[in-house]
Protein backbone atom coordinates (compact mmCIF):
# COMPACT_ATOMS: atom_id res chain seq x y z
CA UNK A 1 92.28 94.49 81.95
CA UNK A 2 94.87 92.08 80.18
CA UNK A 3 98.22 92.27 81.55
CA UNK A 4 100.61 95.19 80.32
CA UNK A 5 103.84 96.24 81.10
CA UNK A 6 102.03 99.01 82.47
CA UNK A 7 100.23 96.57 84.37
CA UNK A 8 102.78 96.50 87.36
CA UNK A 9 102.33 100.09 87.62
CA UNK A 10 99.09 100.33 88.42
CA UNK A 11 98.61 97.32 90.74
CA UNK A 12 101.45 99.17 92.75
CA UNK A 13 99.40 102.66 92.93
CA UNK A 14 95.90 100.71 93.92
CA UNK A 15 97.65 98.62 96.47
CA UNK A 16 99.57 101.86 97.71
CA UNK A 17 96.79 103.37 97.92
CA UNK A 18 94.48 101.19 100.07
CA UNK A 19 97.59 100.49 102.64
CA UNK A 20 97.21 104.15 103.06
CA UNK A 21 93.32 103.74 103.83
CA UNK A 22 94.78 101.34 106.42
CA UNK A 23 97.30 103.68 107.82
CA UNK A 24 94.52 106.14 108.05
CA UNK A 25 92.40 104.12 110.60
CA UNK A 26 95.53 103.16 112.69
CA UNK A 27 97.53 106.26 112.37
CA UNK A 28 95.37 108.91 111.66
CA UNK A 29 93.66 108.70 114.73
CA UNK A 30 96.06 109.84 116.94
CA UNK A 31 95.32 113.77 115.32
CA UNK A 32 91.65 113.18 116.69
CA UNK A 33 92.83 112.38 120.16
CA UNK A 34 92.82 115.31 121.54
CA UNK A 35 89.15 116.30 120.79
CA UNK A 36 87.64 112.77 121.01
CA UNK A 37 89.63 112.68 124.74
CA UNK A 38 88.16 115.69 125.14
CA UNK A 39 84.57 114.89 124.00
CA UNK A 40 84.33 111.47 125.84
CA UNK A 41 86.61 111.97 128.80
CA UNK A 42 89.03 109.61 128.25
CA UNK A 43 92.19 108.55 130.30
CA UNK A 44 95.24 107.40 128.43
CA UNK A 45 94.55 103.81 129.03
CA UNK A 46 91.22 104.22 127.09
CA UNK A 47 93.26 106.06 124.34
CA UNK A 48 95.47 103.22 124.27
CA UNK A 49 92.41 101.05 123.92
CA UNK A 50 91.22 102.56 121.33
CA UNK A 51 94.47 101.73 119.22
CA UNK A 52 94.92 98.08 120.77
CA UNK A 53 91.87 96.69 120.08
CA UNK A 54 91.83 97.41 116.60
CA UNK A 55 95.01 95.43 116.90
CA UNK A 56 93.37 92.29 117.88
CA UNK A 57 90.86 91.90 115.20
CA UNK A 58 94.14 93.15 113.05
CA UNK A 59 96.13 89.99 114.16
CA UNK A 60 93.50 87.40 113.59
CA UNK A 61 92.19 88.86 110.21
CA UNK A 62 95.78 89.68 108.56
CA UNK A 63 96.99 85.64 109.94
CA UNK A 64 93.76 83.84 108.14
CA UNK A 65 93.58 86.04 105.52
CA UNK A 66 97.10 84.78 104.49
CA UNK A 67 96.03 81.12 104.72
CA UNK A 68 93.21 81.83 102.93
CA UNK A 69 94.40 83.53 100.29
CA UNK A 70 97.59 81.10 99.68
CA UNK A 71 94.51 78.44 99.05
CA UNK A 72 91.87 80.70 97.10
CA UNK A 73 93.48 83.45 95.82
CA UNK A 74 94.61 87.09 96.30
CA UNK A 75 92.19 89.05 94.89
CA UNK A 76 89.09 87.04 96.59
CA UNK A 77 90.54 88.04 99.99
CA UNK A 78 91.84 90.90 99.53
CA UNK A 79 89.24 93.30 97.26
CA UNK A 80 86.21 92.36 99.87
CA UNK A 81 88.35 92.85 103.28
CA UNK A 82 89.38 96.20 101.56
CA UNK A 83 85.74 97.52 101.14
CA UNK A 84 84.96 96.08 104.79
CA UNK A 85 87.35 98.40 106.09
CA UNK A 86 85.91 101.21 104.40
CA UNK A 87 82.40 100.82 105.45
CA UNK A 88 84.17 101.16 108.49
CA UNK A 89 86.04 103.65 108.32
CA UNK A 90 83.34 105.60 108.00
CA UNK A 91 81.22 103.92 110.55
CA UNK A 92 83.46 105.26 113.24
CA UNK A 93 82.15 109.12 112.74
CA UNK A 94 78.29 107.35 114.09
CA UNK A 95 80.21 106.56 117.98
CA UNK A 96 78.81 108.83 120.68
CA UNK A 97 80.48 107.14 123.17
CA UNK A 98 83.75 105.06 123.82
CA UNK A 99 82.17 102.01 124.12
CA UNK A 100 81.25 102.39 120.26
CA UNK A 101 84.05 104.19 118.95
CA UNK A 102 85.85 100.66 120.65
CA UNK A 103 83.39 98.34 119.33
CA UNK A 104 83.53 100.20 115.60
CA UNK A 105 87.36 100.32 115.50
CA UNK A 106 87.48 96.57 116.47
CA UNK A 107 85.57 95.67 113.25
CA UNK A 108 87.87 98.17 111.24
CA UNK A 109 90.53 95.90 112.56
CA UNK A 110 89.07 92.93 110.52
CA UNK A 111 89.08 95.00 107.03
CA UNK A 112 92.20 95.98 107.69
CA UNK A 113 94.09 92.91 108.66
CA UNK A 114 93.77 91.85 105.17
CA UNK A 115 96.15 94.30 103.26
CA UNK A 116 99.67 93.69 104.10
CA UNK A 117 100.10 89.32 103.93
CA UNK A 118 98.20 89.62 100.38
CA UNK A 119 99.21 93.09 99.38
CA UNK A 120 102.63 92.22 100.18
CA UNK A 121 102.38 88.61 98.52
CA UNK A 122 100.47 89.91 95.24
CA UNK A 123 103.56 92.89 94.37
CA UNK A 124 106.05 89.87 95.24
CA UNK A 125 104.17 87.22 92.62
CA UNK A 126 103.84 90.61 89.68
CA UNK A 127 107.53 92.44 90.12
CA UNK A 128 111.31 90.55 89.61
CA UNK A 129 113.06 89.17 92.26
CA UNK A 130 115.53 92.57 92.07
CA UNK A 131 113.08 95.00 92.68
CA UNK A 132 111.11 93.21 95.30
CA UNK A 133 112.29 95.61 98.14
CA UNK A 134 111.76 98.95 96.34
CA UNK A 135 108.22 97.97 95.23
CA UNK A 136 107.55 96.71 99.13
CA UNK A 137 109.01 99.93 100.29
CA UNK A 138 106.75 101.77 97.63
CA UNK A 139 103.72 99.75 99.05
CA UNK A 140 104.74 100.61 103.03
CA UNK A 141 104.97 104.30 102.64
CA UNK A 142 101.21 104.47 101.49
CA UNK A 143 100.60 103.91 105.32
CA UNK A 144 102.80 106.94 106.68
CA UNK A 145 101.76 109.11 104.02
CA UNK A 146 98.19 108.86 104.17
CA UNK A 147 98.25 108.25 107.91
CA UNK A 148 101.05 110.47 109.45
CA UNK A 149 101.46 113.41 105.96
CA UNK A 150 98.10 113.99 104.85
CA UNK A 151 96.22 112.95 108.03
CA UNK A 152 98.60 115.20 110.18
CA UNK A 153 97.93 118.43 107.98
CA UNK A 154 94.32 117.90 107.41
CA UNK A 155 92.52 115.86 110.35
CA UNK A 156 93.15 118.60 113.62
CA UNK A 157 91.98 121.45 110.69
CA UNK A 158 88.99 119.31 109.78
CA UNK A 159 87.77 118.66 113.08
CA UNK A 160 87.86 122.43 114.19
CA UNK A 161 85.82 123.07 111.22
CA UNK A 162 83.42 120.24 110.70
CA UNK A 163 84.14 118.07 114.09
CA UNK A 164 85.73 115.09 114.47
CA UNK A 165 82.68 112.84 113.51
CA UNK A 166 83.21 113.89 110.10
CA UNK A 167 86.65 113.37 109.31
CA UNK A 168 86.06 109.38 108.91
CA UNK A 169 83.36 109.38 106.36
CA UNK A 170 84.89 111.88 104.12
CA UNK A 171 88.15 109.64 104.20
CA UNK A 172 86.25 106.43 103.82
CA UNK A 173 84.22 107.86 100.74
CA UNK A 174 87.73 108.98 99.23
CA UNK A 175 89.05 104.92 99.33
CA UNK A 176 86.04 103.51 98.36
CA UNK A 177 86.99 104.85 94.83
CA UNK A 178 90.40 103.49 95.29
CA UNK A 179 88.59 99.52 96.49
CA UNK A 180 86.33 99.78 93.29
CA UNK A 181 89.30 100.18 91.19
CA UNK A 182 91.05 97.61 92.78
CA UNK A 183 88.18 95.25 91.57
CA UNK A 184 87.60 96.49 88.05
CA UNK A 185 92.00 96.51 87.29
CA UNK A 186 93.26 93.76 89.93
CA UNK A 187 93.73 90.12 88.40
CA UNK A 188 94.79 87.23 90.15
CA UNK A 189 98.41 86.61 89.79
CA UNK A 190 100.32 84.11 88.41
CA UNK A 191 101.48 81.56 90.99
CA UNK A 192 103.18 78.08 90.65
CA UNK A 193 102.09 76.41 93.81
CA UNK A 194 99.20 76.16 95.83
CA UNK A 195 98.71 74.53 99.34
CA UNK A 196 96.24 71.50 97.90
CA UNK A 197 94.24 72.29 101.44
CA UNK A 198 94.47 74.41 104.47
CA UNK A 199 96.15 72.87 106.96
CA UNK A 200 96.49 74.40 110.49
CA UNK A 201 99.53 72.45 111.55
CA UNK A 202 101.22 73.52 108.54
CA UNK A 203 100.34 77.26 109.42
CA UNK A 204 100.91 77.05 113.26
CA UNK A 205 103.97 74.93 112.08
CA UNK A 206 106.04 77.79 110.39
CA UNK A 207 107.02 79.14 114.13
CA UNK A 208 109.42 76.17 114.57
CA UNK A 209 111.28 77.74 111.98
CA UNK A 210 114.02 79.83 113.87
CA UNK A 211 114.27 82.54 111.60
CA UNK A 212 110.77 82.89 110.81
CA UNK A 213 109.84 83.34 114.84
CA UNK A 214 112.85 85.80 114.92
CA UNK A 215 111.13 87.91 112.31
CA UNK A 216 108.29 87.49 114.26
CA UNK A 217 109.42 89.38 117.36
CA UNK A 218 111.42 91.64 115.00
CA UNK A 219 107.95 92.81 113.82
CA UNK A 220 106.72 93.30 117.53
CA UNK A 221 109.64 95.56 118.17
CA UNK A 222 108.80 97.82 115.12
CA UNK A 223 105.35 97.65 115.57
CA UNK A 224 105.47 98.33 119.14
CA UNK A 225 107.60 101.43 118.39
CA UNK A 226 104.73 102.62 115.71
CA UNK A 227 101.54 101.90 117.94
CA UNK A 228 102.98 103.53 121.05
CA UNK A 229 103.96 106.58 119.24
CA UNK A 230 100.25 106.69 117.96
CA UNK A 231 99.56 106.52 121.80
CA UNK A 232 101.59 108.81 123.14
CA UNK A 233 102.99 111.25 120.34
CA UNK A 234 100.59 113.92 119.77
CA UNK A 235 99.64 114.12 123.53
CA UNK A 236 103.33 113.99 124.16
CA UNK A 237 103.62 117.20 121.76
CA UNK A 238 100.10 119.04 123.12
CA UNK A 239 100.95 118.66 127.05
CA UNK A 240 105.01 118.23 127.62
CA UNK A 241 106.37 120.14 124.58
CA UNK A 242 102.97 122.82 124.81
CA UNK A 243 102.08 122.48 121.24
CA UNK A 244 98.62 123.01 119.42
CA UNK A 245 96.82 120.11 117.95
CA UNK A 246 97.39 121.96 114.92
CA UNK A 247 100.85 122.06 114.68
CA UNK A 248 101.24 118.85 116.58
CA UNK A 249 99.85 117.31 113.59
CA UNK A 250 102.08 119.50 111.02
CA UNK A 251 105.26 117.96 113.12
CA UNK A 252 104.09 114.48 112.91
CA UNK A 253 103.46 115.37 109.52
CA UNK A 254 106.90 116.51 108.79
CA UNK A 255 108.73 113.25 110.87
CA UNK A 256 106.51 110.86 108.28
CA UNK A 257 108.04 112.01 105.84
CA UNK A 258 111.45 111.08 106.66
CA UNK A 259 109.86 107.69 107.59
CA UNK A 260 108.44 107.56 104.07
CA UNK A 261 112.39 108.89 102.83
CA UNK A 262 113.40 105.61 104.49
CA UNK A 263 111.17 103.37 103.21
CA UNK A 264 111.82 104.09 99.74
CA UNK A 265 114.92 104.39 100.31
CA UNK A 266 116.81 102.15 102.55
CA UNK A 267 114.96 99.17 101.49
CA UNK A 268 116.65 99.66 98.11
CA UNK A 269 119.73 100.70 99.85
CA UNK A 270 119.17 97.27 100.89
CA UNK A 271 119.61 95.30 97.61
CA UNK A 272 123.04 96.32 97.82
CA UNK A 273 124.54 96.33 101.22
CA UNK A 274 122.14 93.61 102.80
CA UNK A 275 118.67 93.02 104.47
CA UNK A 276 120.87 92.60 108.04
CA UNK A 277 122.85 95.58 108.54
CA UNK A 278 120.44 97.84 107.03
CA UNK A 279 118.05 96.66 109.49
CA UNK A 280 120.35 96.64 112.57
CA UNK A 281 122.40 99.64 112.16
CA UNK A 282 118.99 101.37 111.10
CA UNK A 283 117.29 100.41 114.17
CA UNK A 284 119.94 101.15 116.58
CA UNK A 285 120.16 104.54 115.25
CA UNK A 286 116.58 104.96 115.26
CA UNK A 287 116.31 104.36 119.31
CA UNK A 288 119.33 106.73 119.99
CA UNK A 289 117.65 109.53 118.31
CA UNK A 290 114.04 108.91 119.90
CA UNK A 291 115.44 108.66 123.23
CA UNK A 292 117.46 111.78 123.18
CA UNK A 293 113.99 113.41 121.79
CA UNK A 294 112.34 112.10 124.90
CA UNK A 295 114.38 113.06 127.65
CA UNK A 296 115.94 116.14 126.02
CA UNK A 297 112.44 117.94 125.42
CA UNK A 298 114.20 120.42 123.07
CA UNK A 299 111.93 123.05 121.49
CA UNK A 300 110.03 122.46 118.10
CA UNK A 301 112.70 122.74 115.75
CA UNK A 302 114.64 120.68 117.08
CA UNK A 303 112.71 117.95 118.39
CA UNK A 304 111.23 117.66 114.96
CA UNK A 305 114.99 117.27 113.73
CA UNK A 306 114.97 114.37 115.67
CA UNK A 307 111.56 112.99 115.33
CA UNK A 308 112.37 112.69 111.76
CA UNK A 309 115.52 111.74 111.92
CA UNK A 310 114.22 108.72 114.05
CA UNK A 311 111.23 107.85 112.07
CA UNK A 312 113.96 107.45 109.21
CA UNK A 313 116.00 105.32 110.29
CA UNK A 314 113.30 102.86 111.41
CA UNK A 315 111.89 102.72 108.07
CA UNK A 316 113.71 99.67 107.26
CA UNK A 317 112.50 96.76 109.44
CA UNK A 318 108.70 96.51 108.62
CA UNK A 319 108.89 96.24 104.59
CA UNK A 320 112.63 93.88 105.06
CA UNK A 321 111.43 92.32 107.86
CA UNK A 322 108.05 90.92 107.59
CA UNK A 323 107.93 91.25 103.72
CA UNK A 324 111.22 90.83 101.80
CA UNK A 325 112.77 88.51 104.23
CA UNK A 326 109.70 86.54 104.63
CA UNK A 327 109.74 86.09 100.33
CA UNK A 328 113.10 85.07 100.46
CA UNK A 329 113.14 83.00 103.14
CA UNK A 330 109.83 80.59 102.77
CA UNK A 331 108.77 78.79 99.80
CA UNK A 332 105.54 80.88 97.54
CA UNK A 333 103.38 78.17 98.64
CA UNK A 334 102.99 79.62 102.41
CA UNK A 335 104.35 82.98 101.83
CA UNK A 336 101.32 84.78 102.77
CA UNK A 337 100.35 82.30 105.45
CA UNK A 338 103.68 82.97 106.91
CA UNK A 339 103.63 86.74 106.32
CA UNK A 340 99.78 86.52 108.00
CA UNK A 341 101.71 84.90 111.00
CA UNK A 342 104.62 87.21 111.54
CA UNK A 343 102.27 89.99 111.29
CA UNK A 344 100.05 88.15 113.75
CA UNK A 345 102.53 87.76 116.25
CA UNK A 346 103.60 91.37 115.48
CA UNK A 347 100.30 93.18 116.07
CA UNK A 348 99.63 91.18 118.91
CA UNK A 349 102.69 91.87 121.06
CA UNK A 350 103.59 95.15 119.09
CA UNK A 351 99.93 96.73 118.81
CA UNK A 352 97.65 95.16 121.34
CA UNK A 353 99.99 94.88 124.64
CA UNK A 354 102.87 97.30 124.46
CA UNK A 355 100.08 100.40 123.48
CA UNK A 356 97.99 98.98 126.54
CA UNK A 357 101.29 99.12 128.75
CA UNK A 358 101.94 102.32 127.37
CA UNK A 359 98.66 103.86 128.38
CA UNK A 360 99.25 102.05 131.96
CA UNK A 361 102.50 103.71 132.00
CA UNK A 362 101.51 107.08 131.02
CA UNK A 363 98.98 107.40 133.31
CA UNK A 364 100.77 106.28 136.34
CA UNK A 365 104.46 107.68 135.43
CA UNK A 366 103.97 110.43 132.64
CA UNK A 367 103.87 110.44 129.22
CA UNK A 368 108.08 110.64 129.12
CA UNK A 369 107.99 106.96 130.42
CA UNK A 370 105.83 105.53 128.07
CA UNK A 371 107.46 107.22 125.27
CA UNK A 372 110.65 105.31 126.28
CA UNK A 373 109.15 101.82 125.88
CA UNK A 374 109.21 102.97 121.96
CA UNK A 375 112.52 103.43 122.74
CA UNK A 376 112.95 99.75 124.01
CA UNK A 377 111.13 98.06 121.15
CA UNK A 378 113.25 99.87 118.08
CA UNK A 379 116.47 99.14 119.73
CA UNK A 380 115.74 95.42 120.57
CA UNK A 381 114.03 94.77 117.02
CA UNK A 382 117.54 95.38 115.53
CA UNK A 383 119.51 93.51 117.80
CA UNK A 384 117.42 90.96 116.87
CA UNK A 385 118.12 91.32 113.33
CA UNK A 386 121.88 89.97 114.20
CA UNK A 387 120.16 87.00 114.61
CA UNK A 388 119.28 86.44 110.94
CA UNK A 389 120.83 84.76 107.42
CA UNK A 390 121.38 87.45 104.22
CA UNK A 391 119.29 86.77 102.00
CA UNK A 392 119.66 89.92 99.11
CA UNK A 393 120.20 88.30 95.80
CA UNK A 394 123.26 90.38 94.84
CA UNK A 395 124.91 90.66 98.00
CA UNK A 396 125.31 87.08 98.02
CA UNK A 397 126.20 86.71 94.37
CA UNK A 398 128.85 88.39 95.30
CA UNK A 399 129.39 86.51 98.25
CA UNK A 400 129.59 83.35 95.97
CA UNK A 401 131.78 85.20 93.10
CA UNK A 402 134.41 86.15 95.64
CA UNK A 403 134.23 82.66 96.93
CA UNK A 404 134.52 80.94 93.79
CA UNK A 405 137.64 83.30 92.89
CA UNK A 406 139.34 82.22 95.73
């Protein structure tokens, strides 16, 4: 396909929808919990394995897929770790034990590592500078909305029906259409600079940048709020709060899509009032609200208030922090090397450890207490954001128009 204007357009709807086949595998899961816990007997530390170890393979795939792709291009990395991840996908419905369900999801990891340092770096190379946080907002919500909407009203009914088994092949048949069109329509975008070899001091390199390691544990902090949740938030719902699987899904459900709300929207918000307070004041907000979910234990109605209220709020900090920031803060050369490495250092502390303390927690103090470390990880990821320059483009034109009046 020769480039359009339409072009844009579509590139945004393929790569929206395969970070949805991504937020599938790491949030959709969470709606299966209860019957696979049920099935294979599983403590919350094994359900919290079952998230974090995906989050390994994550790590290491999303940090060289970067490098590679600032070297070979996008599309070469990204098109065959996309249909990796949906062989996958539906690989996991073959597990009759936790051992394999582990082992499967730990591969899924690998496809899936590869979508947000190239999806992220492709949109950034095709759209204008100004609309660079809308379109990474746009590309963000595919995850909540496939994962948290559409998983959380279909998975718990699909599993009574057909069993849980099946829910991951139908879903990885479904984005296997969306991969193949990625290869027929996807070209490899225009780019000015290439790295003239990989070089691994140059990659490990980009953490003695202050602001770039900042972003880094800014990342942990949001992530760590995300993968916890998937931990601990439908079994939270089921056994504190006494609610179905059912309509523990339709709640989720209904909180993603204020999260979605929030990624459209305050990233934009963003272009106007800046990357930094949105983040901070967004984040702040966002742990208030989750705590006082936590320990009040209200009924539905209003716990969902809050839930969504939360989710929100913390919409912000993954697409400004470890995608608009990261393009307007490092040279196109290593922008997906350094996106690979923030979202390394992310999914290590934020995915692998704090869901693995989480399950520790839960098991030993209640499902309450490791809820709370959620809380912990939102409200430190936007202190951390004080931390950081402004970088929107007309925020500090008119930061330089006020300064050249006076």
């Amino acid at each position: 396909m020769a480039r359009s204007r339409w072009y844009p357009f579509i590139l945004v709807g393929l790569l929206f929808g395969f970070w949805g086949l991504v937020g599938v595998n790491r949030l959709g899961i969470q709606f299966l919990f209860p019957f696979i816990v049920k099935d294979f007997h599983l403590n919350l530390t094994q359900v919290s394995l079952l998230v974090s170890g995906t989050s390994a393979t994550w790590a290491i795939s999303s940090w060289l897929s970067g490098w590679l792709s600032d070297r070979y291009g996008r599309k070469t990395v990204l098109v065959p770790g996309a249909l990796f991840a949906c062989l996958m996908t539906m690989a996991q419905g073959l597990a009759g034990n936790f051992l394999a369900l582990f082992v499967v999801r730990d591969l899924v990891g690998i496809g899936d590592g590869v979508g947000w340092p190239n999806g992220q770096s492709t949109l950034a190379e095709e759209v204008p500078p100004a609309r660079r946080a809308l379109v990474a907002g746009i590309f963000t919500a595919g995850y909540p909305l496939f994962g948290s909407v559409i998983a959380g009203l279909i998975f718990a009914p699909l599993a009574l029906a057909l069993g849980w088994r099946w829910v991951f092949p139908i879903a990885g048949v479904f984005f296997l259409v969306v991969v193949l069109l990625m290869w027929l329509v996807m070209r490899e975008p225009p780019r000015k600079e290439r790295p003239e070899r990989l070089d691994w001091r140059n990659a490990i390199g980009l953490v003695r940048d202050r602001r770039v390691l900042v972003l880094m544990l800014i990342q942990s902090g949001a992530l760590g709020w995300l993968q916890v949740g998937v931990v601990v938030q439908v079994l939270f719902l089921q056994r504190v709060l006494h609610a179905s699987p059912v309509l523990a899904g339709r709640v989720v459900a209904i909180s993603t899509l204020g999260a979605i709300a929030g990624t459209l929207l305050l990233p934009a918000l963003s272009d106007y009032v800046g990357r930094k307070p949105t983040i901070v004041v967004g984040a702040l907000l966002s742990a208030v609200l989750l705590g006082v979910y936590v320990i009040g234990q209200f009924p539905i109605g209003i716990a969902t208030a809050l839930l969504t209220a939360n989710a929100f709020f913390e919409a912000a900090i993954i697409p400004l922090g470890s995608a608009t920031y990261v393009v307007e803060l490092v040279g196109e050369e290593h922008r997906a090397t350094t996106m690979g490495g923030v979202n390394l250092v992310g999914v290590v502390i934020g995915t692998f450890l704090l869901p693995l303390l989480a399950g520790t927690v839960g098991d030993h103090f209640g499902l309450p207490n490791a809820y709370l470390i959620a809380v912990v990880c939102v409200a430190i990821a936007g202190l951390l954001a004080l931390a950081l320059p402004e970088t929107a483009p007309r925020v500090l034109s008119r930061r330089t128009g006020a300064t050249a009046t006076a």
